[in-house]
PDB file of N, CA and C in Angstrom:
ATOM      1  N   UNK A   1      36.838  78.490  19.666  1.00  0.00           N
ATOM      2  CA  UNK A   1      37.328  77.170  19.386  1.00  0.00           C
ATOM      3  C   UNK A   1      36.613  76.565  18.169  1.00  0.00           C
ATOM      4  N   UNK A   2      35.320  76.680  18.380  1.00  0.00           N
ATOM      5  CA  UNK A   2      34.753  75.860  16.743  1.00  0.00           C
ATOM      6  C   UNK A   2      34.818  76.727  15.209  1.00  0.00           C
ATOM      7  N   UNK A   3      35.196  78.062  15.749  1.00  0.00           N
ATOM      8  CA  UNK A   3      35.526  78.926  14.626  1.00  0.00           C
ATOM      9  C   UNK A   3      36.799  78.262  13.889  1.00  0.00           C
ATOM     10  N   UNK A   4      38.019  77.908  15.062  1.00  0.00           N
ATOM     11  CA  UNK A   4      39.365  77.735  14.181  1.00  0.00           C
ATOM     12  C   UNK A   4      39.015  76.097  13.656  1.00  0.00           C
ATOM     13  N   UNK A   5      38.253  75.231  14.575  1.00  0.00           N
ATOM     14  CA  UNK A   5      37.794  73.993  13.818  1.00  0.00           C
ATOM     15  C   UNK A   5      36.826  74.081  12.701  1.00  0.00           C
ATOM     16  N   UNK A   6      36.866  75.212  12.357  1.00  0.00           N
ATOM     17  CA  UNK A   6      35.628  75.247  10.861  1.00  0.00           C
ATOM     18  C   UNK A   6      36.346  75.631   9.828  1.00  0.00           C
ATOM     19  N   UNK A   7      37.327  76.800  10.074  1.00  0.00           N
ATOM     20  CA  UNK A   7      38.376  77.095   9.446  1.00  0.00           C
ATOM     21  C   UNK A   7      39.361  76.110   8.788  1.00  0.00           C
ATOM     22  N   UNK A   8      39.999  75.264   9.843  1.00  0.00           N
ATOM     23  CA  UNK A   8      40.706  74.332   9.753  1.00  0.00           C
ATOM     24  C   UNK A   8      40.276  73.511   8.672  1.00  0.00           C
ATOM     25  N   UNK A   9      38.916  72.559   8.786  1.00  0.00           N
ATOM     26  CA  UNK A   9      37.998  71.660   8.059  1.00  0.00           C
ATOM     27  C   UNK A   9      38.384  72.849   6.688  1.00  0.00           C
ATOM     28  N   UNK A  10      37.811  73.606   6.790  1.00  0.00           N
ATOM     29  CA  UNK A  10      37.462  74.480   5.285  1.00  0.00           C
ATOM     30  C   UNK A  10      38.508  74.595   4.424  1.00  0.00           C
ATOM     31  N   UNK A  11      39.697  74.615   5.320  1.00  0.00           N
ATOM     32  CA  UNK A  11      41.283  74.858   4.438  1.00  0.00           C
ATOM     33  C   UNK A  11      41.449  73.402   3.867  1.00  0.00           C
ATOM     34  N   UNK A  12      40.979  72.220   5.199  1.00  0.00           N
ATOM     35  CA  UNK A  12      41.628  70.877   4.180  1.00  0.00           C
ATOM     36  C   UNK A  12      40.754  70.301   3.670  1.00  0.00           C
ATOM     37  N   UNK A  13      39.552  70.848   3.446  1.00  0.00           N
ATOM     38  CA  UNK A  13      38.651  70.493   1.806  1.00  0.00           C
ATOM     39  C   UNK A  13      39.251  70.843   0.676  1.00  0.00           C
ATOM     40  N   UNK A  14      39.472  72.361   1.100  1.00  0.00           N
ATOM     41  CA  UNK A  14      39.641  73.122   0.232  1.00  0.00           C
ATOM     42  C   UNK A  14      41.236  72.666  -0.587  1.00  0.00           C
ATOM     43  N   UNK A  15      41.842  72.284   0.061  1.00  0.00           N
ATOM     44  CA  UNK A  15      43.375  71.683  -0.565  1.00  0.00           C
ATOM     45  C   UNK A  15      43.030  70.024  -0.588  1.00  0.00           C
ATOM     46  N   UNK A  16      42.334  69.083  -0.479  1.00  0.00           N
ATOM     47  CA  UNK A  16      42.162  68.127  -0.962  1.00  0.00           C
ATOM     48  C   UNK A  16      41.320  68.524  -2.557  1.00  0.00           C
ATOM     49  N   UNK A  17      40.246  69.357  -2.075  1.00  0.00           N
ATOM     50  CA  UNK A  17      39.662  69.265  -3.765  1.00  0.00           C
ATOM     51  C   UNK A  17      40.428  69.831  -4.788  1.00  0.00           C
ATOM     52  N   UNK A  18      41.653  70.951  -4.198  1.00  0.00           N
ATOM     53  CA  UNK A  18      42.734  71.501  -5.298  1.00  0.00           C
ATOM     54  C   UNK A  18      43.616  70.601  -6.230  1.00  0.00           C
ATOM     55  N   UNK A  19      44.039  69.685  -4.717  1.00  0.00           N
ATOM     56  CA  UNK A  19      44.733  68.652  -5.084  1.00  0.00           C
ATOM     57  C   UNK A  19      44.459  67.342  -6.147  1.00  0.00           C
ATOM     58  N   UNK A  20      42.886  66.894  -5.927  1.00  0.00           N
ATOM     59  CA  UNK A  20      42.273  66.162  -6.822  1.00  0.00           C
ATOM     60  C   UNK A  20      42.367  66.678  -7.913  1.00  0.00           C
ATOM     61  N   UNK A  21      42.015  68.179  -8.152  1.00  0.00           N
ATOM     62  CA  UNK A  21      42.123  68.635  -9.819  1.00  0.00           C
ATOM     63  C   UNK A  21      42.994  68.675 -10.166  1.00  0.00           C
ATOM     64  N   UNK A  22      43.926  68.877  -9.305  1.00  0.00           N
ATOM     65  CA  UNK A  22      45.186  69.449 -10.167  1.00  0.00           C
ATOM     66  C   UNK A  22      45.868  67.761 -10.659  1.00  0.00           C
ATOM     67  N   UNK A  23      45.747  66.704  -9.761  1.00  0.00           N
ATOM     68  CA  UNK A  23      46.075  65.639 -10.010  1.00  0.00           C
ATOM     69  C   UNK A  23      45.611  64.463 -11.148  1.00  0.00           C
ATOM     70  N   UNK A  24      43.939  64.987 -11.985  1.00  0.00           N
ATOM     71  CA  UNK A  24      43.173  64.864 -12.522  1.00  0.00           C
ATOM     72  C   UNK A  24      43.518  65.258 -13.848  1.00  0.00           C
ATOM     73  N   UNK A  25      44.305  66.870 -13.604  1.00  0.00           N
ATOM     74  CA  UNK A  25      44.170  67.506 -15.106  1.00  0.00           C
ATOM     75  C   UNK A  25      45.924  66.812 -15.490  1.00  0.00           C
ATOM     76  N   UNK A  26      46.894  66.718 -14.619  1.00  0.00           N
ATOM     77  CA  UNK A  26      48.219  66.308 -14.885  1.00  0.00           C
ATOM     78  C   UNK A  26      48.000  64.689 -15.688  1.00  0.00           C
ATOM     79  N   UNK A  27      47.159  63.835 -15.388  1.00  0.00           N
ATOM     80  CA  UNK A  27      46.778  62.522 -15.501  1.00  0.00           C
ATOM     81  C   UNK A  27      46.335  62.820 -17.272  1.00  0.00           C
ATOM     82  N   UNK A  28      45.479  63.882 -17.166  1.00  0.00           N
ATOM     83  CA  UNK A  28      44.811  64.306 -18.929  1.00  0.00           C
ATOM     84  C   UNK A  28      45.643  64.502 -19.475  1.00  0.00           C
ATOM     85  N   UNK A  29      47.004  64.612 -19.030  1.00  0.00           N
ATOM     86  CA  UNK A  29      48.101  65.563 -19.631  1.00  0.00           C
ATOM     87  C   UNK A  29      49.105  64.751 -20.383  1.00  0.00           C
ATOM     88  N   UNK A  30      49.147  63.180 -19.872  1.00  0.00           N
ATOM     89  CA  UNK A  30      50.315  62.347 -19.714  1.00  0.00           C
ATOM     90  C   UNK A  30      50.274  61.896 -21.120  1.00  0.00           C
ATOM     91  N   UNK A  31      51.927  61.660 -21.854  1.00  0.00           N
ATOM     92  CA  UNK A  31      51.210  61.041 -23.357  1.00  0.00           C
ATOM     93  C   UNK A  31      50.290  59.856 -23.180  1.00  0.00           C
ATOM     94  N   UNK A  32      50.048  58.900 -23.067  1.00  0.00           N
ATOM     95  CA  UNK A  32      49.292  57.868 -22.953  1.00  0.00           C
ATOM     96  C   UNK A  32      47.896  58.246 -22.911  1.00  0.00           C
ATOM     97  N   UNK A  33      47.097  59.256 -21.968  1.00  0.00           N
ATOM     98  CA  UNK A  33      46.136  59.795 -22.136  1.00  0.00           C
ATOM     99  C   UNK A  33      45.923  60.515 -23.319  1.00  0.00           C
ATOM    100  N   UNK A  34      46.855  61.591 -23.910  1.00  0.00           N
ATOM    101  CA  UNK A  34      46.897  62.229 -24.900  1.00  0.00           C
ATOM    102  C   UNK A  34      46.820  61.119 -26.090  1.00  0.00           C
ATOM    103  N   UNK A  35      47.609  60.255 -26.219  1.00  0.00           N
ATOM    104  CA  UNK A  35      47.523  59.330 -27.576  1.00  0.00           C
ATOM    105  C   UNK A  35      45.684  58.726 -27.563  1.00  0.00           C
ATOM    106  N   UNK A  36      45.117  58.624 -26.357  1.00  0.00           N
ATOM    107  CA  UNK A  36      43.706  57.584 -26.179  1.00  0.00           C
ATOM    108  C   UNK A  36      43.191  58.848 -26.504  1.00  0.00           C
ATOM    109  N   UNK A  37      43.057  59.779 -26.335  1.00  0.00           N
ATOM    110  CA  UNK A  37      42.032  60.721 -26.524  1.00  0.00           C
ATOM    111  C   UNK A  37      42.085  61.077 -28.370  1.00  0.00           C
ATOM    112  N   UNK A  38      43.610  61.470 -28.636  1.00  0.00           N
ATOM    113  CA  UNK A  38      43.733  61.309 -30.131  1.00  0.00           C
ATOM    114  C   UNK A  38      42.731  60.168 -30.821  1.00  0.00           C
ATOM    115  N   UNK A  39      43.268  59.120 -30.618  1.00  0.00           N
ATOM    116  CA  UNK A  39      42.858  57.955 -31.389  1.00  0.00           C
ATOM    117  C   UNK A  39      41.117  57.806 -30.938  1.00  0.00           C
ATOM    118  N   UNK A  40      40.500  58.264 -30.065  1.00  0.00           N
ATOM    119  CA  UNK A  40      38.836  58.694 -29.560  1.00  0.00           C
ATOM    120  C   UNK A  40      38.884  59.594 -30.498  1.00  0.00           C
ATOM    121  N   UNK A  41      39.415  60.257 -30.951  1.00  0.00           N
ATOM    122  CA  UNK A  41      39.006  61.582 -32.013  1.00  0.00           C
ATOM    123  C   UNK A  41      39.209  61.032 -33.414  1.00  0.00           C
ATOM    124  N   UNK A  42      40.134  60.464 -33.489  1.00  0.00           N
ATOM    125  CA  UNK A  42      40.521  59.524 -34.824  1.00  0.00           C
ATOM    126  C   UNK A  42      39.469  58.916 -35.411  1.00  0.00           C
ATOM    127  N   UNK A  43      38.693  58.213 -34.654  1.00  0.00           N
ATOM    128  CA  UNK A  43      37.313  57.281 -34.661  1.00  0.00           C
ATOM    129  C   UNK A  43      36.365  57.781 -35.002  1.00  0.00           C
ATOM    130  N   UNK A  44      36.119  58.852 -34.019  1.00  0.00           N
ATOM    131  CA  UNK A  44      34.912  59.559 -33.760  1.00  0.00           C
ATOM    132  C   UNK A  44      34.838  60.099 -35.592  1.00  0.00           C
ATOM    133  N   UNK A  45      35.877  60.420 -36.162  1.00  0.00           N
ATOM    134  CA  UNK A  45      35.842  61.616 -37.109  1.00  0.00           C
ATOM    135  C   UNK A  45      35.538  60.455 -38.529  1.00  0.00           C
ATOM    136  N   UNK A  46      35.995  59.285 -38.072  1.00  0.00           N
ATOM    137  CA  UNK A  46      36.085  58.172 -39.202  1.00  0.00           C
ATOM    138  C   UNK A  46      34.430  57.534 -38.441  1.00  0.00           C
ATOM    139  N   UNK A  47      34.174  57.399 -38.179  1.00  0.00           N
ATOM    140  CA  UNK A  47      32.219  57.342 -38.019  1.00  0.00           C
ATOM    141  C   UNK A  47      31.158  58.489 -39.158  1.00  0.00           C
ATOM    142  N   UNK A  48      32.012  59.590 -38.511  1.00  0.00           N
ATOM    143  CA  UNK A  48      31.074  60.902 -39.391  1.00  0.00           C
ATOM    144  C   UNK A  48      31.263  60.767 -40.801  1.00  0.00           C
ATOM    145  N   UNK A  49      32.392  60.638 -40.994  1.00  0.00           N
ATOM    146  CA  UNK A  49      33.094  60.593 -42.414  1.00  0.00           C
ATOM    147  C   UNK A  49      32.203  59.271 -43.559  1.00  0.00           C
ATOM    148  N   UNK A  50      32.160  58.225 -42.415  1.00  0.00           N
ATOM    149  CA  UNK A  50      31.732  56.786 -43.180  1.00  0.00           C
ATOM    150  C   UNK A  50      29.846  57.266 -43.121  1.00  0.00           C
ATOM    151  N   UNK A  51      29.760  57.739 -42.042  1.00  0.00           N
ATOM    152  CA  UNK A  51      27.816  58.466 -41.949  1.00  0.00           C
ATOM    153  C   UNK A  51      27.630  59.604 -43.751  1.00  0.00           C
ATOM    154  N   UNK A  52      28.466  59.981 -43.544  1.00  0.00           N
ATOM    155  CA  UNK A  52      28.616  61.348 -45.037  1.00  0.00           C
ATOM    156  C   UNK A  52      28.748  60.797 -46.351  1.00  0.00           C
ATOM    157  N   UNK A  53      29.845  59.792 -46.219  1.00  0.00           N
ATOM    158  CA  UNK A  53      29.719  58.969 -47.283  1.00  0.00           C
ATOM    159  C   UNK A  53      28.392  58.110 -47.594  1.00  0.00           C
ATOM    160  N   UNK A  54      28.103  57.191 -46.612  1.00  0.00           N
ATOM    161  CA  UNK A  54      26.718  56.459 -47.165  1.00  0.00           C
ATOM    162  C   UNK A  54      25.663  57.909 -47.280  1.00  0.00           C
ATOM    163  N   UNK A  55      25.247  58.487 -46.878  1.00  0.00           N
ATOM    164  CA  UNK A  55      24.260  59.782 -46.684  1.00  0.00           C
ATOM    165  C   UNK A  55      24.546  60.243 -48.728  1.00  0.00           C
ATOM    166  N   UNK A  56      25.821  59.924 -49.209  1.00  0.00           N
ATOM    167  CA  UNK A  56      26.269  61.075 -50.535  1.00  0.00           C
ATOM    168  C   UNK A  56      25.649  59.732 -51.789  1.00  0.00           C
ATOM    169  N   UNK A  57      26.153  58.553 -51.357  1.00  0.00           N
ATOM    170  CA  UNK A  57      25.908  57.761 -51.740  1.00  0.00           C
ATOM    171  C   UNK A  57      24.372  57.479 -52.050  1.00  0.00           C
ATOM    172  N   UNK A  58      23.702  57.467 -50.692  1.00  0.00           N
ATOM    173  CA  UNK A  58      22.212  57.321 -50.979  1.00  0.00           C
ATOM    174  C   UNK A  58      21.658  58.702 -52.084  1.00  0.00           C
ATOM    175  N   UNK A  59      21.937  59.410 -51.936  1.00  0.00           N
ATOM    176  CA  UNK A  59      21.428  60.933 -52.462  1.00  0.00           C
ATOM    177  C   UNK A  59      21.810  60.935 -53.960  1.00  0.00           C
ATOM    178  N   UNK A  60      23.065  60.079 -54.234  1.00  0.00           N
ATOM    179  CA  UNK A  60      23.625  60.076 -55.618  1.00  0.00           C
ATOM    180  C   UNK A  60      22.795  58.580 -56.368  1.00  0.00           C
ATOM    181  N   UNK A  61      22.261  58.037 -55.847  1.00  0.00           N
ATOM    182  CA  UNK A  61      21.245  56.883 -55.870  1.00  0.00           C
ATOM    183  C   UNK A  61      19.807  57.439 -56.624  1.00  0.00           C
ATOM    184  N   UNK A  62      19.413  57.937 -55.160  1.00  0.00           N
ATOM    185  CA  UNK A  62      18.475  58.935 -55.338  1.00  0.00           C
ATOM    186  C   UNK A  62      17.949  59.632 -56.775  1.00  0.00           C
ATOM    187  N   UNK A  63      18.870  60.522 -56.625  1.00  0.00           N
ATOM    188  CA  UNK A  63      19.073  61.579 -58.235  1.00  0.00           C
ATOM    189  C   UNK A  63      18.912  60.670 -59.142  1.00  0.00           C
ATOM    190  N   UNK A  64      20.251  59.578 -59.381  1.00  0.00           N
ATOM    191  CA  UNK A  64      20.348  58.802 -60.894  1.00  0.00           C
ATOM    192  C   UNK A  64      18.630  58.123 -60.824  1.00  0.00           C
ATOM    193  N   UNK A  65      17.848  57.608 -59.940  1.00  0.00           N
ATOM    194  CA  UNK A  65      16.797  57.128 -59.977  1.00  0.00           C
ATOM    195  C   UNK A  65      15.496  58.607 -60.835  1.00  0.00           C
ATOM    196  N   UNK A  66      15.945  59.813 -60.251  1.00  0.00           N
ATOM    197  CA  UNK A  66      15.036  60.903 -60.161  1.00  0.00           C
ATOM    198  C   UNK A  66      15.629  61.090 -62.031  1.00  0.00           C
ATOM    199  N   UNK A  67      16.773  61.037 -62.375  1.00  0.00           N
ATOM    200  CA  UNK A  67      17.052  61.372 -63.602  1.00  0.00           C
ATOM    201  C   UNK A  67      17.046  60.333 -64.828  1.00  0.00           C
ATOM    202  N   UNK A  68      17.062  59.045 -64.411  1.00  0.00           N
ATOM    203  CA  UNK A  68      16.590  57.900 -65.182  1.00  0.00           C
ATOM    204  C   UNK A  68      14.935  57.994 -65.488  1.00  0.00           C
ATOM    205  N   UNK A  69      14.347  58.342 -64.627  1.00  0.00           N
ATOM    206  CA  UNK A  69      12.605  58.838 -64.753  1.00  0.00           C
ATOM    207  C   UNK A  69      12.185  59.468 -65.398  1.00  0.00           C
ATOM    208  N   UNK A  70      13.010  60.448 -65.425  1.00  0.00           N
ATOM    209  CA  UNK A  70      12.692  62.101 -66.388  1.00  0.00           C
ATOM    210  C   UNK A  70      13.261  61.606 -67.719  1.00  0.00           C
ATOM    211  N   UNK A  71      14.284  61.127 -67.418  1.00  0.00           N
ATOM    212  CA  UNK A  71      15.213  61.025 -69.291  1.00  0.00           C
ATOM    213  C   UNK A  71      14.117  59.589 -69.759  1.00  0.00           C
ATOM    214  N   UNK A  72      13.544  58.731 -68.727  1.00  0.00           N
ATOM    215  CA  UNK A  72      12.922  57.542 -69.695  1.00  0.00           C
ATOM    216  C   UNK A  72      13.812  56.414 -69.481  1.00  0.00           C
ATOM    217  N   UNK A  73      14.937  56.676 -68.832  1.00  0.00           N
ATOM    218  CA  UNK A  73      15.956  55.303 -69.438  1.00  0.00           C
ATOM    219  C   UNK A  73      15.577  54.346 -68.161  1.00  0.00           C
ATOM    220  N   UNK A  74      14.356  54.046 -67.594  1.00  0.00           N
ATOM    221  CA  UNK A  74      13.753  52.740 -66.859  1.00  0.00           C
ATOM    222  C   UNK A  74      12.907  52.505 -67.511  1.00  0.00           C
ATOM    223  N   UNK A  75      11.958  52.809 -68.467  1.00  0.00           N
ATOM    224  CA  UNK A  75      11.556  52.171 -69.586  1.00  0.00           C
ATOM    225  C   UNK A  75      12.078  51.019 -70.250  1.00  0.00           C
ATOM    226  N   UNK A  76      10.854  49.996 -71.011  1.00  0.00           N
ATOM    227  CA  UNK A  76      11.429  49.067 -71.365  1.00  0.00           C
ATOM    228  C   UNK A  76      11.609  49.518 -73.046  1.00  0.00           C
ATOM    229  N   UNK A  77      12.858  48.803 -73.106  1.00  0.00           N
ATOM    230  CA  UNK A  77      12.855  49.516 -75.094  1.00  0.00           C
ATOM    231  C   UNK A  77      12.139  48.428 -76.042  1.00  0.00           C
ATOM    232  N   UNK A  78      11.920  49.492 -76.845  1.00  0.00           N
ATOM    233  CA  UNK A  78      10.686  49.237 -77.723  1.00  0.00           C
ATOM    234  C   UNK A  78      10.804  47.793 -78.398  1.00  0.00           C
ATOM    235  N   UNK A  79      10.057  46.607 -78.724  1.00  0.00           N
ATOM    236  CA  UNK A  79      10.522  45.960 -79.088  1.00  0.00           C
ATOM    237  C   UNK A  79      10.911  45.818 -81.124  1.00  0.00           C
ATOM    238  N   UNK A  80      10.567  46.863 -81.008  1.00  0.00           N
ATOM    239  CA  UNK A  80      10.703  46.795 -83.025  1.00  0.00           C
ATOM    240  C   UNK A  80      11.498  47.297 -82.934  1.00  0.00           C
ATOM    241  N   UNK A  81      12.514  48.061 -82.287  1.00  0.00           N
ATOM    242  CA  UNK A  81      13.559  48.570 -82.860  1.00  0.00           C
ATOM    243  C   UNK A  81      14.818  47.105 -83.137  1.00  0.00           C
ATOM    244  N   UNK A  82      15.701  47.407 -84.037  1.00  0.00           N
ATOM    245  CA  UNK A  82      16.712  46.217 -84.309  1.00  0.00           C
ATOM    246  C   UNK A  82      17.597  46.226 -83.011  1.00  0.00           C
ATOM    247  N   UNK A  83      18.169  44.590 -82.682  1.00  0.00           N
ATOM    248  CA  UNK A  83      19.528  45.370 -81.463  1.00  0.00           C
ATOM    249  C   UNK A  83      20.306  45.886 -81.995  1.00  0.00           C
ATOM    250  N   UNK A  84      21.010  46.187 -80.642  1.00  0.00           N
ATOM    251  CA  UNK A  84      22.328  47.013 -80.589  1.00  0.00           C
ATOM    252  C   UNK A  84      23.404  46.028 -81.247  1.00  0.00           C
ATOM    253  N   UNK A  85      24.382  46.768 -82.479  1.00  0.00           N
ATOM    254  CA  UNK A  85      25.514  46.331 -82.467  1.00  0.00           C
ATOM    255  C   UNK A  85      26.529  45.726 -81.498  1.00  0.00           C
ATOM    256  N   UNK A  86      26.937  44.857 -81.613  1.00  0.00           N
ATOM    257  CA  UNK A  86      28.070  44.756 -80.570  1.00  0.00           C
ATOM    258  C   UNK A  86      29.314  44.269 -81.713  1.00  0.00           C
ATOM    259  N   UNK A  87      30.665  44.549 -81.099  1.00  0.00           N
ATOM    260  CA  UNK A  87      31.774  44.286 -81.150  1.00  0.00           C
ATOM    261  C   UNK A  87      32.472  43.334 -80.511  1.00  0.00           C
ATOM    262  N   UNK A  88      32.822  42.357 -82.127  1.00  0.00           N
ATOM    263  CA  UNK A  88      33.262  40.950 -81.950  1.00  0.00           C
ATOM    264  C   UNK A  88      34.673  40.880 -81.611  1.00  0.00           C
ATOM    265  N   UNK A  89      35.133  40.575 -80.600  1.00  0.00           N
ATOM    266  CA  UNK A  89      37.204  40.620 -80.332  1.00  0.00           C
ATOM    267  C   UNK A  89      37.719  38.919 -81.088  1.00  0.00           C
ATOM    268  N   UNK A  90      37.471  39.717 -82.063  1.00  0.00           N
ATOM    269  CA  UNK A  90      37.682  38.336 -83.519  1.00  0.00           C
ATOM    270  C   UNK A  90      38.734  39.618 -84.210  1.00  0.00           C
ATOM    271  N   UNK A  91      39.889  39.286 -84.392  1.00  0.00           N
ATOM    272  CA  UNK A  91      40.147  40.040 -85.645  1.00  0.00           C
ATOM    273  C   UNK A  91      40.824  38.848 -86.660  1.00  0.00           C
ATOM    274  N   UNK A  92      41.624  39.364 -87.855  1.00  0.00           N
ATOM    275  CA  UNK A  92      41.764  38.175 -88.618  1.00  0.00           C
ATOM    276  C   UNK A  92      43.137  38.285 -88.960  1.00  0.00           C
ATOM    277  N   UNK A  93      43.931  38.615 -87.374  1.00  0.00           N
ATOM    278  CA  UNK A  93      45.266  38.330 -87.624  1.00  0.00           C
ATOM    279  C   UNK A  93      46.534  39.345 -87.997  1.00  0.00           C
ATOM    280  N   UNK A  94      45.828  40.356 -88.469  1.00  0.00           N
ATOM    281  CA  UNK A  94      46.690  41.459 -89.248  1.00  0.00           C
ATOM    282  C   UNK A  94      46.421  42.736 -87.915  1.00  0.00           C
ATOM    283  N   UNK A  95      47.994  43.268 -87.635  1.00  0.00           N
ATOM    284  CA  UNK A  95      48.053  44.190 -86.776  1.00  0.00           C
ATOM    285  C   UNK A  95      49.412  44.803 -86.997  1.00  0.00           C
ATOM    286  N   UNK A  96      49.244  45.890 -86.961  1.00  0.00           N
ATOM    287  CA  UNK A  96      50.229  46.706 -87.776  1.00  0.00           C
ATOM    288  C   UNK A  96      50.617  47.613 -86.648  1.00  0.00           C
ATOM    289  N   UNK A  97      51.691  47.553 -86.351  1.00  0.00           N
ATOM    290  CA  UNK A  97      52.288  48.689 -84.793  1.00  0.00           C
ATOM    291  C   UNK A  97      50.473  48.539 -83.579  1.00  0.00           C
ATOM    292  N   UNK A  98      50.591  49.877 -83.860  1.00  0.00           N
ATOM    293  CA  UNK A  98      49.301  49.694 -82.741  1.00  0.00           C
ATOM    294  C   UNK A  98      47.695  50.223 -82.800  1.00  0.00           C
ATOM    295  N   UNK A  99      47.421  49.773 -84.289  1.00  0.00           N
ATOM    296  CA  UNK A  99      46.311  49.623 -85.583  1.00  0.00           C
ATOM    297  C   UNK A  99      45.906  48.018 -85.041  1.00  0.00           C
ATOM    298  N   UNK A 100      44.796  48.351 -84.552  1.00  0.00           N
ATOM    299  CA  UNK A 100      44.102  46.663 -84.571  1.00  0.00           C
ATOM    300  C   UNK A 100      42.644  46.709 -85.433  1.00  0.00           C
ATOM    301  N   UNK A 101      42.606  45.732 -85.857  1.00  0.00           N
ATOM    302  CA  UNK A 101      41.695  45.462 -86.911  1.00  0.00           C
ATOM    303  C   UNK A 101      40.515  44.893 -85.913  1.00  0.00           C
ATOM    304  N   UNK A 102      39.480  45.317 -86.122  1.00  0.00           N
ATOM    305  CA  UNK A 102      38.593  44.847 -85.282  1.00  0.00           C
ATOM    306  C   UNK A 102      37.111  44.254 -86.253  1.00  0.00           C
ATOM    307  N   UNK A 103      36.466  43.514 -86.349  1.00  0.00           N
ATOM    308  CA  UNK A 103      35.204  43.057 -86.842  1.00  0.00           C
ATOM    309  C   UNK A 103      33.692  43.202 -85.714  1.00  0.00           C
ATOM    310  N   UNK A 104      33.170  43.715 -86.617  1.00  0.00           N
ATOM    311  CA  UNK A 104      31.820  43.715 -86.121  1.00  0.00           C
ATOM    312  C   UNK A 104      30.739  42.679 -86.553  1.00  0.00           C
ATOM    313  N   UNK A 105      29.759  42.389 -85.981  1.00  0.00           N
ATOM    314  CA  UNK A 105      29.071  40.906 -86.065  1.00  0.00           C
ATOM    315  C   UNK A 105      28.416  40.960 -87.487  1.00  0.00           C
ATOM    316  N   UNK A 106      28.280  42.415 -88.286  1.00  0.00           N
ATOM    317  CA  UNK A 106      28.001  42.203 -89.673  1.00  0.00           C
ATOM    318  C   UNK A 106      28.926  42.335 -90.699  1.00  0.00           C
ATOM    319  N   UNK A 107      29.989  42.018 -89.911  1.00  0.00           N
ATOM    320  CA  UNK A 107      31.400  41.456 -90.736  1.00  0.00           C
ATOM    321  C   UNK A 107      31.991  42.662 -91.351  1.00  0.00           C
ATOM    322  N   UNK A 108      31.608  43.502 -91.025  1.00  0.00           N
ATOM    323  CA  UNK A 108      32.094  45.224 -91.356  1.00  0.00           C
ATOM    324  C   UNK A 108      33.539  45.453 -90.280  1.00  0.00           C
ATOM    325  N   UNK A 109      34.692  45.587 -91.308  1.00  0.00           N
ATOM    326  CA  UNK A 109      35.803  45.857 -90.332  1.00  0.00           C
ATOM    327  C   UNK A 109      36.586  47.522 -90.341  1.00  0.00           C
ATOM    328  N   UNK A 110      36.840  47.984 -89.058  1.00  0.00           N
ATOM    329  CA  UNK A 110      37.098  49.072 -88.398  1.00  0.00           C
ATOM    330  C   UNK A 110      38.796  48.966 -87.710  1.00  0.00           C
ATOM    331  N   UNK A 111      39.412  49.746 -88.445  1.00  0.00           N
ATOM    332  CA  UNK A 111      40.985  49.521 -87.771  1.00  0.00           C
ATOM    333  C   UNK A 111      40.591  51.190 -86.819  1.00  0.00           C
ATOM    334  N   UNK A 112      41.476  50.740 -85.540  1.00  0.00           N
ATOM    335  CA  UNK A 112      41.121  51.539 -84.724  1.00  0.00           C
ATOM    336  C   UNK A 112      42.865  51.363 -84.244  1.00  0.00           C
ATOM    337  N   UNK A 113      43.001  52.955 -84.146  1.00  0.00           N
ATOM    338  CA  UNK A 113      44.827  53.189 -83.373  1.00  0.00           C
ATOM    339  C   UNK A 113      44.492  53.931 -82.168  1.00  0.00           C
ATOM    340  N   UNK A 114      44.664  52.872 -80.898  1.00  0.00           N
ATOM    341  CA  UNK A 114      44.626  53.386 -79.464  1.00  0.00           C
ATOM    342  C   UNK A 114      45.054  54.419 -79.319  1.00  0.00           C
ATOM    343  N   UNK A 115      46.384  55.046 -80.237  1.00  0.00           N
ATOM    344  CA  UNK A 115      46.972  56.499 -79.619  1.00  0.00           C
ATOM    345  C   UNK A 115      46.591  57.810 -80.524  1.00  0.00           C
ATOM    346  N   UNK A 116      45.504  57.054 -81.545  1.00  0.00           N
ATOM    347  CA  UNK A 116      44.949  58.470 -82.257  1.00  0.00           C
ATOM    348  C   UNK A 116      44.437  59.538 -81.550  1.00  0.00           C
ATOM    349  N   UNK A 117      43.539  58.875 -80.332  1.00  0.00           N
ATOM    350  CA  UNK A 117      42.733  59.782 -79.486  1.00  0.00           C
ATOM    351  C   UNK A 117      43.490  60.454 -78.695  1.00  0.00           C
ATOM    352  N   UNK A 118      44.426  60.041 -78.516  1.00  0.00           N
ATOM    353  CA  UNK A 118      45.143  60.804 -77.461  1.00  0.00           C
ATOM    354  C   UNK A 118      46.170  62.250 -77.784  1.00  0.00           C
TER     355      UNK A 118
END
C-alpha cells in the first residue's frame, strides 16, 4: 500500500513539474515576451555601444594630448615671432562667375575660384 502511495505522489510531482516547464517555456515563446526580450537586447547592446564610444573617445583624447606633447603644439608660441595672417571677408565688390576677390589685412588681394580645386 505505501509503495503505490509513493508511486502515485512521484507521478504527480513529476507531471506538475513537467507541466510548470512546459507552461513556462510556451509563456517565453508568446510574441509579447519575444518583442520584451528583443527590445532587453536592443538596450543592452545600445549601453555597450555608448560604453565603446566614450572608452574611443577618451583614448582619441588621450593620444591628441600624447601627440600635441611630442610635436610641441601645447607650448606657448614664441613671442617675437610676427602674427598670423588672417583673412579679411572685405572684398571690393568685383566678382566675376565664381572668382571672388578676397583681401588680406595687408591689403594684398587673392582671387580665389571655389571650383578650381575640385
Amino acid at each position: 500500500m505505501f509503495r503505490r502511495t509513493f508511486w502515485f505522489t512521484a507521478g504527480a510531482a513529476a507531471g506538475v513539474w513537467a507541466t510548470t516547464k512546459v507552461n513556462r517555456k510556451l509563456k517565453k515563446l508568446t510574441p509579447e515576451s519575444l518583442a520584451a526580450q528583443a527590445a532587453n537586447k536592443a538596450i543592452d547592446a545600445g549601453h555597450r555601444l555608448k560604453e565603446f564610444a566614450l572608452d574611443v573617445r577618451d583614448g582619441m583624447a588621450q593620444r591628441e594630448a600624447e601627440l600635441g606633447e611630442v610635436l610641441g603644439l601645447n607650448e606657448r608660441p614664441d613671442p617675437e615671432l610676427p602674427a598670423q595672417r588672417r583673412i579679411a571677408a572685405i572684398g571690393d565688390g568685383k566678382q566675376l562667375g565664381n572668382n571672388k576677390q578676397i583681401k588680406y589685412i595687408e591689403n594684398t588681394t587673392y582671387t580665389y575660384n571655389r571650383n578650381e580645386d575640385h
